[in-house]
Protein backbone atom coordinates (compact mmCIF):
# COMPACT_ATOMS: atom_id res chain seq x y z
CA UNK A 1 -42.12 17.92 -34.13
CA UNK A 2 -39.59 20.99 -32.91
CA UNK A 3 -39.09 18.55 -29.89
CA UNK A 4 -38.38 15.32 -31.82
CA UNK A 5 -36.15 17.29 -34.14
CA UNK A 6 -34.42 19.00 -31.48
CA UNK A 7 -33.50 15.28 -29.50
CA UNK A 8 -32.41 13.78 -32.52
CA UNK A 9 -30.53 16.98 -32.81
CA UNK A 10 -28.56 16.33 -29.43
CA UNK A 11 -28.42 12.02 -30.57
CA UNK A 12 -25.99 12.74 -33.47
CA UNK A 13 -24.28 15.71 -32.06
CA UNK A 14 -21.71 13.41 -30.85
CA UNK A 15 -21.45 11.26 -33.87
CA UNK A 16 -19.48 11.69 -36.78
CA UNK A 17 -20.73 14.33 -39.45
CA UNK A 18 -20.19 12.62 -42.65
CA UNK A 19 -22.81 11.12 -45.13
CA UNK A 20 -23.22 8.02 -43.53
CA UNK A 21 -24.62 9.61 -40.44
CA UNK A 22 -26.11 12.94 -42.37
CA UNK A 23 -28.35 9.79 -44.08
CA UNK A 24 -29.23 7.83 -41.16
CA UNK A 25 -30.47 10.85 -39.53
CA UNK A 26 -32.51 11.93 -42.67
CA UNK A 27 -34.15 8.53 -42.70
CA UNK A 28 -34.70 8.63 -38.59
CA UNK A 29 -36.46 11.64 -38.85
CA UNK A 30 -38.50 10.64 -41.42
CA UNK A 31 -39.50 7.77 -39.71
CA UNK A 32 -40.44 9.50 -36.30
CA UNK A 33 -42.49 11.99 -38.12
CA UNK A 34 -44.46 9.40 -39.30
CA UNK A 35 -44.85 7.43 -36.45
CA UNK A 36 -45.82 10.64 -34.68
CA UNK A 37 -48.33 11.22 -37.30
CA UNK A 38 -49.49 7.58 -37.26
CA UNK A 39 -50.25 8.13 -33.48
CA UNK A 40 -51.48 11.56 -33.53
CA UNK A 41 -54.29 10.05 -35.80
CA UNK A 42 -54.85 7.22 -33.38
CA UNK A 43 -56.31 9.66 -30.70
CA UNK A 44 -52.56 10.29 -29.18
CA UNK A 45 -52.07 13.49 -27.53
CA UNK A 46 -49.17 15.81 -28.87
CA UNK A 47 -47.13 14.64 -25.29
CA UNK A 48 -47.56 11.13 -25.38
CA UNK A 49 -46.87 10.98 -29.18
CA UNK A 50 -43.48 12.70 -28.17
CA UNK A 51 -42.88 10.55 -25.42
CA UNK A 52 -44.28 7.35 -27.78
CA UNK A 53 -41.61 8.13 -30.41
CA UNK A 54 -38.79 8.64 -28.75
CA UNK A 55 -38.77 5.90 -26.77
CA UNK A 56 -39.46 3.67 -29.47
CA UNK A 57 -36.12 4.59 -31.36
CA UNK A 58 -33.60 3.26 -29.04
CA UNK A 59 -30.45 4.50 -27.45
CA UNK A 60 -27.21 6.21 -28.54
CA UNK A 61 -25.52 2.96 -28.15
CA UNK A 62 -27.91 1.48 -30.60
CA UNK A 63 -27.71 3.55 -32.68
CA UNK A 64 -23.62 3.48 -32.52
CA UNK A 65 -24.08 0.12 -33.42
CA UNK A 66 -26.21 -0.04 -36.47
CA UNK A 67 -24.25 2.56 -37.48
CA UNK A 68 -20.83 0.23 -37.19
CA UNK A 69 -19.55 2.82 -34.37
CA UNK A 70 -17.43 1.85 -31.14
CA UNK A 71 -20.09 1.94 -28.41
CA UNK A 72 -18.97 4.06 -26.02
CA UNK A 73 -18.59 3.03 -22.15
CA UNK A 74 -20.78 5.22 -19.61
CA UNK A 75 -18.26 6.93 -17.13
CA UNK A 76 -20.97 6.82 -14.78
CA UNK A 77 -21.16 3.32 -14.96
CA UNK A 78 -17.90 2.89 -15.10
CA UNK A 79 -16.88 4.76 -12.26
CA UNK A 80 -19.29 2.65 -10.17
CA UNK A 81 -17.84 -0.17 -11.75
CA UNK A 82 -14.42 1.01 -10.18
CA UNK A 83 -15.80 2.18 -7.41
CA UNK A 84 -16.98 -1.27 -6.19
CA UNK A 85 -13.78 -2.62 -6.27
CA UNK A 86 -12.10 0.44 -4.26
CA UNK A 87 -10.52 -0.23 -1.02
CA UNK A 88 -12.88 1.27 1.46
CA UNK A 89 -12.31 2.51 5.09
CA UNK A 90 -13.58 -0.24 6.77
CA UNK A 91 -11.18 -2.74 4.43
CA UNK A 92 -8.20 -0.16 5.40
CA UNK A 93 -8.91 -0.33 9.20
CA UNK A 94 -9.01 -4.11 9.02
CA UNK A 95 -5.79 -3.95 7.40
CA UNK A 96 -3.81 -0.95 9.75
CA UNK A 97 -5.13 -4.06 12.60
CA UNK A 98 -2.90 -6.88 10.75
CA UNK A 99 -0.13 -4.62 10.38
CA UNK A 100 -0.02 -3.61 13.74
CA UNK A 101 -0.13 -7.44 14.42
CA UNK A 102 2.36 -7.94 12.04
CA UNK A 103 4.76 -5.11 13.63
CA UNK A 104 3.92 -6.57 17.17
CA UNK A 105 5.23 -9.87 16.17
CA UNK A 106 8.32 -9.19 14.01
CA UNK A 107 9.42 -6.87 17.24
CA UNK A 108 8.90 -9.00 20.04
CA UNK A 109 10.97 -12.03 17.64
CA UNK A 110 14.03 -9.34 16.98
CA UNK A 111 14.25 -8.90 20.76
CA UNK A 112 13.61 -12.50 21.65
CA UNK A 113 16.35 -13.05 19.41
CA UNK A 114 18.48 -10.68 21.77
CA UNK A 115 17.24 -11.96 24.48
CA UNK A 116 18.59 -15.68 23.52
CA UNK A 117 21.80 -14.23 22.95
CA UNK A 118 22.57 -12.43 26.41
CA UNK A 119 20.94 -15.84 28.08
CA UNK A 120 24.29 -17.80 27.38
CA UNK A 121 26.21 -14.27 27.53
CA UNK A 122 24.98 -14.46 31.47
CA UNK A 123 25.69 -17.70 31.99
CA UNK A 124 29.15 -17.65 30.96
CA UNK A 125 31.20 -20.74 31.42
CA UNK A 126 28.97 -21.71 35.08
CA UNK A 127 27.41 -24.83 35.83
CA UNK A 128 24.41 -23.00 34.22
CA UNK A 129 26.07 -22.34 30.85
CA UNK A 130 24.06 -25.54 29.52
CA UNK A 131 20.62 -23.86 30.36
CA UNK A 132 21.42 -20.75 28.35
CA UNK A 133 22.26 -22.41 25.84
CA UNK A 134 19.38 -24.19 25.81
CA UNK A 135 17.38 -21.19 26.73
CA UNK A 136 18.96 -19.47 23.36
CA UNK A 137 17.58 -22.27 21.46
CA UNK A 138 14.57 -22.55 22.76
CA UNK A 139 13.53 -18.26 22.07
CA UNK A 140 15.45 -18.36 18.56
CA UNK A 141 12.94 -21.42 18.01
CA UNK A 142 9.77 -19.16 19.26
CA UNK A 143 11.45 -15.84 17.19
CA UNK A 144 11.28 -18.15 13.48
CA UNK A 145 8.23 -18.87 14.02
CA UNK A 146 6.92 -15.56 14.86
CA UNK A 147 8.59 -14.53 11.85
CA UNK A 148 6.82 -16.85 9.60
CA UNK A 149 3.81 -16.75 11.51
CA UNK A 150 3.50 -12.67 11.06
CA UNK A 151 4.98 -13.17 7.31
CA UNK A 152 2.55 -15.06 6.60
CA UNK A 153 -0.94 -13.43 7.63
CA UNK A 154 0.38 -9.84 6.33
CA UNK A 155 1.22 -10.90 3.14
CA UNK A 156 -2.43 -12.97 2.86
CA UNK A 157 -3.98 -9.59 4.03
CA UNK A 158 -1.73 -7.06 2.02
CA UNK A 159 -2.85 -9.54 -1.26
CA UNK A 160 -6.40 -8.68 -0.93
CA UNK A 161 -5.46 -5.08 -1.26
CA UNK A 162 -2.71 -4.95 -4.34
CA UNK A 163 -3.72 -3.41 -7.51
CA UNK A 164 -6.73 -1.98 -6.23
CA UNK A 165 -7.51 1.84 -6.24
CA UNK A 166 -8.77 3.29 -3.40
CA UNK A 167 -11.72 5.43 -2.34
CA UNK A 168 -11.25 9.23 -1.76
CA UNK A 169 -12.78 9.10 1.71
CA UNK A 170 -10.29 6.14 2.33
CA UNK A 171 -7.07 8.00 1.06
CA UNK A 172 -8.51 10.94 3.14
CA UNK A 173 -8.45 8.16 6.07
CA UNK A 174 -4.93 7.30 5.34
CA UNK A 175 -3.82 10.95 5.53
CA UNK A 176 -5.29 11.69 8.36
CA UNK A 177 -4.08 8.95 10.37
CA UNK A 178 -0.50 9.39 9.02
CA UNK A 179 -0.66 12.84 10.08
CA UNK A 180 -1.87 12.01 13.91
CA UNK A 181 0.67 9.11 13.72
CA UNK A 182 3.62 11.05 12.63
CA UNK A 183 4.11 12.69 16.20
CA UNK A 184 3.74 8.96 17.67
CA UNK A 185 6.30 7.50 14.90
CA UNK A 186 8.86 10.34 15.98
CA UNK A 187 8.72 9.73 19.28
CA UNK A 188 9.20 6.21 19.11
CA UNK A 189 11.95 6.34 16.61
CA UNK A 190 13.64 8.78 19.27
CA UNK A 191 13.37 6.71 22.51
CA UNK A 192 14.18 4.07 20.76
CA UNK A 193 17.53 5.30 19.38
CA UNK A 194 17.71 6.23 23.09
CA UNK A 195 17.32 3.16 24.65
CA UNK A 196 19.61 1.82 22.08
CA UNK A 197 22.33 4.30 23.09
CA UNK A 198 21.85 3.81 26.65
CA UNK A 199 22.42 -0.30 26.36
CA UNK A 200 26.32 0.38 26.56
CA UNK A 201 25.87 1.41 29.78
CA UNK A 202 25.67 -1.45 32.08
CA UNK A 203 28.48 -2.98 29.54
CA UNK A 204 30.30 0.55 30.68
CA UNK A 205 30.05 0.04 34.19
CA UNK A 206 31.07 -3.90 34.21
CA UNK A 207 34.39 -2.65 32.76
CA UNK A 208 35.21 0.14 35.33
CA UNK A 209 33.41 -0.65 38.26
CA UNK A 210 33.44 -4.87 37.95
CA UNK A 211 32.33 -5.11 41.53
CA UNK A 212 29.30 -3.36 41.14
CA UNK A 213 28.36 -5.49 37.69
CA UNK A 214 29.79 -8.24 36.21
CA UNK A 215 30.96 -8.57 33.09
CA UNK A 216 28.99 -11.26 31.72
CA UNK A 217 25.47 -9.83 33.61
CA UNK A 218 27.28 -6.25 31.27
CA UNK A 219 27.11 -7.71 28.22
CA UNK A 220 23.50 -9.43 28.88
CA UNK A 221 21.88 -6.25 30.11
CA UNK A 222 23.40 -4.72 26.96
CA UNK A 223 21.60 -7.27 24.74
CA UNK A 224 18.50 -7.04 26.45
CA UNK A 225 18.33 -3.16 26.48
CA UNK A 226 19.30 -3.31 22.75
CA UNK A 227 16.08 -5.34 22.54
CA UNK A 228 14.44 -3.20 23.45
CA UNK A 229 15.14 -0.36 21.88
CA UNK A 230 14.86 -1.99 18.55
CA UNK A 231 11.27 -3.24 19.64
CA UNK A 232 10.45 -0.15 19.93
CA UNK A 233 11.96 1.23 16.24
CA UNK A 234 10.71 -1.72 14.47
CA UNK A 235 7.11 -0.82 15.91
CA UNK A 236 6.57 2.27 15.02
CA UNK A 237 8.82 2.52 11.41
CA UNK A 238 7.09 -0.88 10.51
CA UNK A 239 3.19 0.93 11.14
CA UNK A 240 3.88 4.10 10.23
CA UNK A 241 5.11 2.93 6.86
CA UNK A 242 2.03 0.85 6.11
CA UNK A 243 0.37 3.86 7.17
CA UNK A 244 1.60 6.40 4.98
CA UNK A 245 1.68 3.89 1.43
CA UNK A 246 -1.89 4.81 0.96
CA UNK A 247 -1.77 8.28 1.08
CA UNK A 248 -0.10 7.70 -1.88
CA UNK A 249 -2.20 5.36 -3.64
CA UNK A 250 -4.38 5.38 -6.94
CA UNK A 251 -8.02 6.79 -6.14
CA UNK A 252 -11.09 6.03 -8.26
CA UNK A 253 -10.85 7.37 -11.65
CA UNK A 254 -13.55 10.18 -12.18
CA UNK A 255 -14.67 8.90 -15.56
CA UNK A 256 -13.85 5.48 -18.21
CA UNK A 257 -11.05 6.28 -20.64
CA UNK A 258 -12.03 7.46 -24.10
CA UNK A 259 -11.96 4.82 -26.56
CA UNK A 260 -8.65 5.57 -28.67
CA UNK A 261 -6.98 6.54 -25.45
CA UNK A 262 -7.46 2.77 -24.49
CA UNK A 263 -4.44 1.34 -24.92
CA UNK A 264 -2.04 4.80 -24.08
CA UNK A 265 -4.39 4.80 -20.75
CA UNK A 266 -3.79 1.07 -20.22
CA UNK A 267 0.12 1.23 -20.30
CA UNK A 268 0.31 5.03 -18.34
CA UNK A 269 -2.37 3.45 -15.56
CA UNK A 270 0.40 0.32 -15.10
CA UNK A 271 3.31 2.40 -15.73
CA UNK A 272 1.39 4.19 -12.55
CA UNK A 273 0.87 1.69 -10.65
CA UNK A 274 4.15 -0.17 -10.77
CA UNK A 275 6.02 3.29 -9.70
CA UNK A 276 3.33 3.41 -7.00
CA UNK A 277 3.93 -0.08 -5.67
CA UNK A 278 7.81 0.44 -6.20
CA UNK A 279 7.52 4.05 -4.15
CA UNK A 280 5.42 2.70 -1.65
CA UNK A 281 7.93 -0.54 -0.99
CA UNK A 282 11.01 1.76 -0.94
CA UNK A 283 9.73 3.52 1.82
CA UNK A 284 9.09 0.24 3.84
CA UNK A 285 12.59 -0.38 3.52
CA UNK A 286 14.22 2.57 4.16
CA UNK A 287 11.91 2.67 7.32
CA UNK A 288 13.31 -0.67 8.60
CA UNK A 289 16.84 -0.65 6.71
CA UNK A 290 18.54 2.20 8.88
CA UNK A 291 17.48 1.54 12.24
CA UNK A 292 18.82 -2.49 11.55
CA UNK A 293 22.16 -0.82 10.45
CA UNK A 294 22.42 1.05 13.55
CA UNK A 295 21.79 -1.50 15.78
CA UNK A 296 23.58 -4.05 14.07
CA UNK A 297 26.37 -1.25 14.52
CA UNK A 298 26.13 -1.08 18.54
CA UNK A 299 26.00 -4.91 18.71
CA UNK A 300 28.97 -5.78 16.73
CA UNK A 301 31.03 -3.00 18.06
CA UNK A 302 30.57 -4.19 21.42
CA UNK A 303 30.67 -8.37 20.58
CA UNK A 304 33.64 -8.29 18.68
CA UNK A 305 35.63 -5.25 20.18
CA UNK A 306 35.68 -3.47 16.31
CA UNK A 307 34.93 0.01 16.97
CA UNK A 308 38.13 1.22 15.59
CA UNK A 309 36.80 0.04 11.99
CA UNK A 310 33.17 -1.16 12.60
CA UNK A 311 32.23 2.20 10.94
CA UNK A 312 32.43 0.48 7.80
CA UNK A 313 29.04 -0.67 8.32
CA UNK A 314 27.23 2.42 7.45
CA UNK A 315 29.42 2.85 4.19
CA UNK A 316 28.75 -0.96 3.40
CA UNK A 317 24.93 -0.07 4.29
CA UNK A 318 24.75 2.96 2.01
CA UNK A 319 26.17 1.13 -0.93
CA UNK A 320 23.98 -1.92 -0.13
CA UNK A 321 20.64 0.29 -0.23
CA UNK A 322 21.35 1.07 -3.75
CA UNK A 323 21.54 -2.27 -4.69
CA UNK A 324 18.38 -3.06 -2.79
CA UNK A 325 16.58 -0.09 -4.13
CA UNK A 326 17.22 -1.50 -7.39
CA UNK A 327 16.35 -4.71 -6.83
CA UNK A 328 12.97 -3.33 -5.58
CA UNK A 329 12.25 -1.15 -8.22
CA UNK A 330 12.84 -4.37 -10.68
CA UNK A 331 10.70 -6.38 -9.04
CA UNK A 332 8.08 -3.79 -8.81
CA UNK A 333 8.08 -3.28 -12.63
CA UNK A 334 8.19 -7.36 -13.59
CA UNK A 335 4.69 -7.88 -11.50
């Protein structure tokens, strides 16, 4: 009987102590010791009388419920629950593929685009100028579509991954690989901004040594090598951002709120979650927003002959980004 007494013991230790329960366990006790009696006489041993009763006496939960308790939610349980919904590894590596996909395609159509421009540029006012024009048309047709084409898949794949926590072996992924892709994402960034730099230079050398260049095959190699160099930023920012958002993210909760946390937890986890999606979205831009207002800076500088004021664009850009940032933020809260 020590034993029975002893589990019943633990089964209302984390109930409430107050004479409804004090009762119910009076009567429960007194109903196990005579069942225990009842099978002791029927030839039972001591053991499987034990075992006999309390198994026939149900669960805490039961017992929660005749009692007119909550039933409480087992954080085991529940952390499978939330577990099985996680983002894994493998659904992480699938995406990281789409996203380089996606940054593959939104390059190449940002250079095609410069490429379409310096066509007609070369051309000039020949007997060819009709062909780059159409040639312009013609890559500015293949760059939308890109650009709808990539918009499209990422945001079917990135849809299957929104407001879902993630694994800790997944988030560990996702650290790791932003770590060993941080060298790759500076290094591209740099060249890049190189490349971009060095695009003035055929334009440099049409202007002071025309017989060596030309100043309309100037002005196309400057598009071109522009191109380029923003390829090459929009690569790596556009990865290495998608990269980094999870090492951020939400991982499995250790354990299921407690019951008259539930609605406090409910509002902090979205509160979370829409400053994690916000955070996370930021950093995409700021990753793409800069390098476009640099380059945007080189190219209409040297269309349009405005370097004497074209500066303007990084004071436009900075109050811009603010605005943006906002507008973000907003958007990330109204989901």
């Amino acid at each position: 009987m020590d034993t029975i007494k002893t589990y019943l013991d633990s089964l209302f230790a984390s109930l409430p102590d107050n004479a409804k329960t004090q009762q119910a366990k009076t009567d429960m006790l007194a109903n196990m010791r005579d069942y225990y009696r009842d099978l002791l006489r029927d030839g039972k041993s001591e053991e499987e009388a034990i075992g006999a009763v309390i198994s026939a006496f149900g669960s805490l939960d039961e017992l929660r419920a005749d009692l007119g308790l909550p039933v409480q939610s087992d954080p085991n349980h529940a952390e499978s629950a939330a577990d099985d919904d996680a983002i894994t590894e493998s659904e992480l590596r699938h995406f990281w593929q789409s996203v380089d996909h996606f940054a593959t395609q939104i390059a190449l159509g940002v250079l095609l685009c410069c490429i379409s421009v310096a066509l007609p540029a070369y051309a000039g006012t020949s007997r060819y100028e009709v062909f780059g024009v159409i040639g312009m048309f013609l890559l500015d047709a293949i760059a939308v579509g890109l650009f709808i084409w990539a918009g499209t898949t990422y945001s079917q794949q990135k849809k299957l991954l929104n407001d879902r926590t993630i694994t800790k072996s997944a988030k560990h992924l996702a650290q790791q690989e932003t770590a060993a892709y941080s060298r790759q994402f500076a290094a591209g960034l740099i060249v890049g901004i190189m490349i971009c730099i060095c695009s003035f230079i055929p334009a440099i050398l049409s202007e002071y040594i025309s017989h060596f260049i030309s100043d309309d095959a100037g002005g196309a190699l400057f598009l071109i090598i522009a191109g380029l160099g923003t390829y090459l930023i929009l690569y790596v920012s556009i990865n290495y951002s998608q990269l980094k958002r999870y090492t951020y993210a939400t991982t499995v909760p250790n354990s299921a709120p407690k019951p008259h946390d539930e609605h406090t937890s409910s509002w902090s986890a979205a509160k979370h979650h829409h400053n994690q999606r916000a955070r996370q979205d930021i950093a995409l831009f700021r990753q793409v927003y800069w390098p476009l207002i640099l380059v945007t800076y080189f190219l209409a500088s040297t269309l349009f002959d405005t370097w004497s004021y074209s500066w303007l664009i990084f004071v436009i850009g900075g109050v811009l980004q603010n605005v943006f940032i906002a507008l973000i933020t907003r958007r990330a809260e109204s989901r």
